[in-house]
Structures are given as structure tokens and as C-alpha cells.
N, C-alpha and C. Protein backbone atom coordinates (compact mmCIF):
# COMPACT_ATOMS: atom_id res chain seq x y z
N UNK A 1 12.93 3.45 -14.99
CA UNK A 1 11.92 2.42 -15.20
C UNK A 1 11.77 1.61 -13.92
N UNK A 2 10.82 2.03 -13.27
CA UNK A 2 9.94 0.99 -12.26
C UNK A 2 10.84 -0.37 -12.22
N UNK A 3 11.29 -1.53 -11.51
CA UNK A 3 11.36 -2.77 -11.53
C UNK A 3 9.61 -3.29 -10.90
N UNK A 4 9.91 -4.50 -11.53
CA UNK A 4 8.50 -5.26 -11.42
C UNK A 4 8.36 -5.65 -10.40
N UNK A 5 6.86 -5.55 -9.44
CA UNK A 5 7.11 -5.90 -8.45
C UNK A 5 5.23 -6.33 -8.08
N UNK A 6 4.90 -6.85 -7.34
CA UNK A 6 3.81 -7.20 -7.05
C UNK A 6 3.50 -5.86 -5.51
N UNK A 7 2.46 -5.11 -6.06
CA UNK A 7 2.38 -3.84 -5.01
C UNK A 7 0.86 -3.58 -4.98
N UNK A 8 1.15 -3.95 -3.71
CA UNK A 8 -0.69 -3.70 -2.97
C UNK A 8 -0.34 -2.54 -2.34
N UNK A 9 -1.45 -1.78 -2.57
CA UNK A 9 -1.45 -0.56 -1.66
C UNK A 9 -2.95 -0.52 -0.65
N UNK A 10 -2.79 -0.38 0.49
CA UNK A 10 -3.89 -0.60 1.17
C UNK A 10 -4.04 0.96 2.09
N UNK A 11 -5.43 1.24 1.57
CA UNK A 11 -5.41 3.10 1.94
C UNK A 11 -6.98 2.58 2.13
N UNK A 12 -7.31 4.26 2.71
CA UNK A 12 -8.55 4.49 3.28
C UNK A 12 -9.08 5.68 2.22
N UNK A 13 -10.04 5.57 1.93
CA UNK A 13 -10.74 6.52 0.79
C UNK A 13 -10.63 7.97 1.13
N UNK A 14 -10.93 8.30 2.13
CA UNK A 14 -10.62 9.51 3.12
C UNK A 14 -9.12 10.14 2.91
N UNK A 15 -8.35 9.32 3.32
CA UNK A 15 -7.12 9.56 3.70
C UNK A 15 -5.86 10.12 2.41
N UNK A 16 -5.42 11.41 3.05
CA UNK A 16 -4.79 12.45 2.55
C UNK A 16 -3.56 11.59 1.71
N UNK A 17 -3.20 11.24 2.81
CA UNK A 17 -1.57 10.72 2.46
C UNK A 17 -1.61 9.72 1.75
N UNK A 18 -2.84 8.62 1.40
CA UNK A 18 -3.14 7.54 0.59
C UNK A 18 -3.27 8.05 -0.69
N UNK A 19 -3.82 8.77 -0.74
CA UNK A 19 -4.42 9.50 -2.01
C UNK A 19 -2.84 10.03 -2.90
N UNK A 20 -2.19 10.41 -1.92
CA UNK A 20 -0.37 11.16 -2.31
C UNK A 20 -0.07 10.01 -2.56
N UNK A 21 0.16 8.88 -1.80
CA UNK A 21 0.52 7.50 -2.27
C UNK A 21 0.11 6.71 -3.27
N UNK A 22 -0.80 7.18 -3.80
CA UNK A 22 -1.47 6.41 -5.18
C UNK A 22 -1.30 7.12 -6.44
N UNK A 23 -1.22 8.71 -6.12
CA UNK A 23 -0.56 9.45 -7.29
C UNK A 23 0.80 9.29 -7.54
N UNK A 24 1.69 9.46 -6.73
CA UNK A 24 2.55 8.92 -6.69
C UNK A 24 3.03 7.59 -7.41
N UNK A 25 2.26 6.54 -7.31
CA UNK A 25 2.34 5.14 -7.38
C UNK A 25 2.31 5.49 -9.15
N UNK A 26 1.29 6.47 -9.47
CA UNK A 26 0.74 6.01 -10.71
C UNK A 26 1.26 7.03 -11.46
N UNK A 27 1.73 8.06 -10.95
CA UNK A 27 2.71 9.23 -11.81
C UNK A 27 4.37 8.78 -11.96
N UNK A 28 4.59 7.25 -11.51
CA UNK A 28 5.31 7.02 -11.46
C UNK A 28 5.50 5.33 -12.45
N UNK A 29 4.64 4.85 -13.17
CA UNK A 29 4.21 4.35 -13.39
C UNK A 29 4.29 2.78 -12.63
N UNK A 30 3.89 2.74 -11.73
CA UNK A 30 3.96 1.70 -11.05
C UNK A 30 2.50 0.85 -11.46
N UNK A 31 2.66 -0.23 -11.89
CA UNK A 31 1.34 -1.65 -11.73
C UNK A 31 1.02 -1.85 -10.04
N UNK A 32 -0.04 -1.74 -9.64
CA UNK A 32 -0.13 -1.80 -8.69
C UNK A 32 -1.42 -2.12 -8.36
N UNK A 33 -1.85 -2.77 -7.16
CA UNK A 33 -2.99 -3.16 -6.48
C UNK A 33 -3.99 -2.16 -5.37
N UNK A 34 -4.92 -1.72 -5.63
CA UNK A 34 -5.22 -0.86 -4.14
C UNK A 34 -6.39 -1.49 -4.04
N UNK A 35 -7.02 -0.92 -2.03
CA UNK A 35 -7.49 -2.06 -1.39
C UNK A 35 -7.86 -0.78 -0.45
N UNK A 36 -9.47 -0.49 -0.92
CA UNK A 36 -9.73 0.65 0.12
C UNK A 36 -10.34 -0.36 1.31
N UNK A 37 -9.93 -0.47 2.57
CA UNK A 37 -10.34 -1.00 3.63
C UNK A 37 -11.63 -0.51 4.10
N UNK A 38 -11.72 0.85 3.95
CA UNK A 38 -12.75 1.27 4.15
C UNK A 38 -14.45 1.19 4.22
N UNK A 39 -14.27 0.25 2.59
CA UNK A 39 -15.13 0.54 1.96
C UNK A 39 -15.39 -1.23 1.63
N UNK A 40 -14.38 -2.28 2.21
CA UNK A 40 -14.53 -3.55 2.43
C UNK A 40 -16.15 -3.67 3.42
N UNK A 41 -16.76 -5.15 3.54
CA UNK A 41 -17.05 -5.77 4.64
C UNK A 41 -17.02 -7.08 4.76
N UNK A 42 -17.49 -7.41 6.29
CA UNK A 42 -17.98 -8.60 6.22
C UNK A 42 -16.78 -9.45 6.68
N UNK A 43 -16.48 -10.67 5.91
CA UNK A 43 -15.45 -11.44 6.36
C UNK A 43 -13.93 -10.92 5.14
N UNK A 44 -14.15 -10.21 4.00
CA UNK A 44 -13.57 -9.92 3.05
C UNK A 44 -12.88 -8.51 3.61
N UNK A 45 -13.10 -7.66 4.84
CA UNK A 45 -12.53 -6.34 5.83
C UNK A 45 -11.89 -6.98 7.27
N UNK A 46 -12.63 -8.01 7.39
CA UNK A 46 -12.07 -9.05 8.48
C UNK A 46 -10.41 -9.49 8.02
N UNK A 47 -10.43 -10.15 7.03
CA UNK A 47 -9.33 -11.03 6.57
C UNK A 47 -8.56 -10.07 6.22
N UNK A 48 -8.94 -8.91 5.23
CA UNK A 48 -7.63 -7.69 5.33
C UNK A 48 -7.05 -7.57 6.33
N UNK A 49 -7.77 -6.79 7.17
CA UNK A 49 -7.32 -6.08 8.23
C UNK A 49 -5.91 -7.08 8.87
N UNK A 50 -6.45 -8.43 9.13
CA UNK A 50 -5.70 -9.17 9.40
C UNK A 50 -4.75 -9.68 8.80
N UNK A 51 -4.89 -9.36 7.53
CA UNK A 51 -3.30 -9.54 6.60
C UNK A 51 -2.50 -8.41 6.61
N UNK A 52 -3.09 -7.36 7.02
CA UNK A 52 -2.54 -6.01 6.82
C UNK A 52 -1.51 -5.95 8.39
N UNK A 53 -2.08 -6.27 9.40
CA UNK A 53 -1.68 -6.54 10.81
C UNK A 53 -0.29 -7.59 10.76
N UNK A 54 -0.18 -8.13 10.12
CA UNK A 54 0.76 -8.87 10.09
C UNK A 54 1.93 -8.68 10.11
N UNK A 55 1.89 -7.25 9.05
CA UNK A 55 2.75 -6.95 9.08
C UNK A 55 3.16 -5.16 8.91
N UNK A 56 1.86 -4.60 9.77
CA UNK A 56 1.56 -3.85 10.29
C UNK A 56 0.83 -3.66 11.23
N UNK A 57 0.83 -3.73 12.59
CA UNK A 57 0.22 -3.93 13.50
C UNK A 57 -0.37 -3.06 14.52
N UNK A 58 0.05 -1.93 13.92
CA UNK A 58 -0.76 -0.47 14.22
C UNK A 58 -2.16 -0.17 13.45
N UNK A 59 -1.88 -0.75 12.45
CA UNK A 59 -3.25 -0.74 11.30
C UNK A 59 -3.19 0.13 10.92
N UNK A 60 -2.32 1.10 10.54
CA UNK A 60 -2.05 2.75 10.21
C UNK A 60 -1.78 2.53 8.59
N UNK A 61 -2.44 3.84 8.29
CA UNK A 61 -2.40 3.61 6.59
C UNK A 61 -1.87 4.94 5.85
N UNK A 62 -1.27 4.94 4.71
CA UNK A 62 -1.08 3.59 3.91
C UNK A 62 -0.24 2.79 3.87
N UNK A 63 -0.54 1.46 3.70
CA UNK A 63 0.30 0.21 4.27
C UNK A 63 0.76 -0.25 2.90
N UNK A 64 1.88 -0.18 2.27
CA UNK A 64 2.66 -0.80 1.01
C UNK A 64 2.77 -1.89 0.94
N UNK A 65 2.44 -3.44 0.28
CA UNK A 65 2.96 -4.16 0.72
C UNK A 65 3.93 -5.19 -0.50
N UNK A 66 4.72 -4.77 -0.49
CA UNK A 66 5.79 -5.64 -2.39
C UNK A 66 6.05 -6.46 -1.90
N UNK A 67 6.49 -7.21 -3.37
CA UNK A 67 6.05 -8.75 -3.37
C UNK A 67 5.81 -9.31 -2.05
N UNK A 68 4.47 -9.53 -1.45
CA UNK A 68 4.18 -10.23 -0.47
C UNK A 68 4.76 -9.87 0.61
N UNK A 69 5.02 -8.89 1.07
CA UNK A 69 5.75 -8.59 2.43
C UNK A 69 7.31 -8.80 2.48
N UNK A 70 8.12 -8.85 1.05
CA UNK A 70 9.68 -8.66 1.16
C UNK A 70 10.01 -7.23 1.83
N UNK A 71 8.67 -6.76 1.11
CA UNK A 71 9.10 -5.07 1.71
C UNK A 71 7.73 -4.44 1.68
N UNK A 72 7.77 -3.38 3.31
CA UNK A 72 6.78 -3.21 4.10
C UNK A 72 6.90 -1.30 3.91
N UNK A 73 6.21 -0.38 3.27
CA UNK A 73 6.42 0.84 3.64
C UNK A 73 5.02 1.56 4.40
N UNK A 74 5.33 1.77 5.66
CA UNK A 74 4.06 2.29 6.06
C UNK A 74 4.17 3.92 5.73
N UNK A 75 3.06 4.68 5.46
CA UNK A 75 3.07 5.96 5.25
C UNK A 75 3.56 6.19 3.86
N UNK A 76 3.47 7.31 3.21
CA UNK A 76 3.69 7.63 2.43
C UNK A 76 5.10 8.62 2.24
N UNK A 77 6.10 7.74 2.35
CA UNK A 77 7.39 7.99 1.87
C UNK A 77 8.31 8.02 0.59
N UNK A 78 8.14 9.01 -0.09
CA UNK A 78 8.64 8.80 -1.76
C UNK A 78 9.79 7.98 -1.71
N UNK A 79 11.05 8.31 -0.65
CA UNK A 79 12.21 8.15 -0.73
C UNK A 79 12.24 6.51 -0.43
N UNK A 80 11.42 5.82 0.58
CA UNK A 80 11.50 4.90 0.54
C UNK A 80 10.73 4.07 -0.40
N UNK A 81 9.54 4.46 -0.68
CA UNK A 81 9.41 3.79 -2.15
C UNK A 81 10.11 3.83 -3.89
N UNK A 82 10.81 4.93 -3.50
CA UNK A 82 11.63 5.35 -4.66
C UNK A 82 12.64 4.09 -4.82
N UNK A 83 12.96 3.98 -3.29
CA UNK A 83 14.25 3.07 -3.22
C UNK A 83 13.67 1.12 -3.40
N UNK A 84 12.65 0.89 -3.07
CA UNK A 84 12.29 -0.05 -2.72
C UNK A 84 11.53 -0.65 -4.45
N UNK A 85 11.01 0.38 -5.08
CA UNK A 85 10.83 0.05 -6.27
C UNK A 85 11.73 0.49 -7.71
N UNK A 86 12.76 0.66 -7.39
CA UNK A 86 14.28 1.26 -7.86
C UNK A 86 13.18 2.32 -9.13
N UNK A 87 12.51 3.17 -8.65
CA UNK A 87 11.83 4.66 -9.48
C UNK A 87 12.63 5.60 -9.14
């Protein structure tokens, strides 16, 4: 069982490994937030980007971000989200 956690996932609509990261997320039953950047504009793709930079600063996706940046997984790593959301 998942622990509770506040989980934004920030992916690109396109993108292979986002798409693995969201099945994942959800074959796993994780509550979770996603945030196609992609498909943002305006000042509402502005302000992402720049929250996303914070604490990713490559801007490389997909960018994990639990509770609020306690914990950061860039890419789509089972093992470290396995571990990070005790799944």
C-alpha cells in the first residue's frame, strides 16, 4: 500500500518515459497530480517551468515532485519511486 504523499508529476504529452511514469504511478495506485507543460501557456507555463527549475534545473522530464520537493525523482525510475513512495 502506497504511503500518502502529495505527487505532482510534470511530463510532456509526447514523451515516452512520462507516459511509463504515469502508468506506473497509476498501476500502482498512487493519487497523484500531472502537469503536461506542454500543453500549458502564457504566465500559467511561465510559473511552471520555473517551479519545476527549482528543483530541476535541466528542465528534463519527467520531473516527480512529493510532498513539495522533500523528494525530487527526475526520469522515470521504478526503483526510486518504489522507494520514495514505500510501493
Amino acid at each position: 500500500m502506497a504511503k500518502t504523499c502529495n505527487v505532482t508529476l510534470y511530463a510532456l504529452s509526447t514523451c515516452i518515459h512520462c507516459k511509463k511514469t504515469k502508468q506506473f504511478l497509476e498501476d500502482n495506485d498512487v493519487q497523484f497530480k500531472v502537469v503536461y507543460v506542454d500543453q500549458l501557456t502564457g504566465d500559467e507555463r511561465k510559473d511552471t517551468i520555473a517551479r519545476i527549475k527549482e528543483h530541476n534545473p535541466k528542465l528534463s522530464f519527467p520531473t516527480i515532485i512529493i510532498d513539495e520537493g522533500v523528494c525530487v525523482i527526475v526520469g522515470f525510475h521504478k526503483d526510486e519511486l518504489q522507494e520514495a513512495l514505500d510501493i
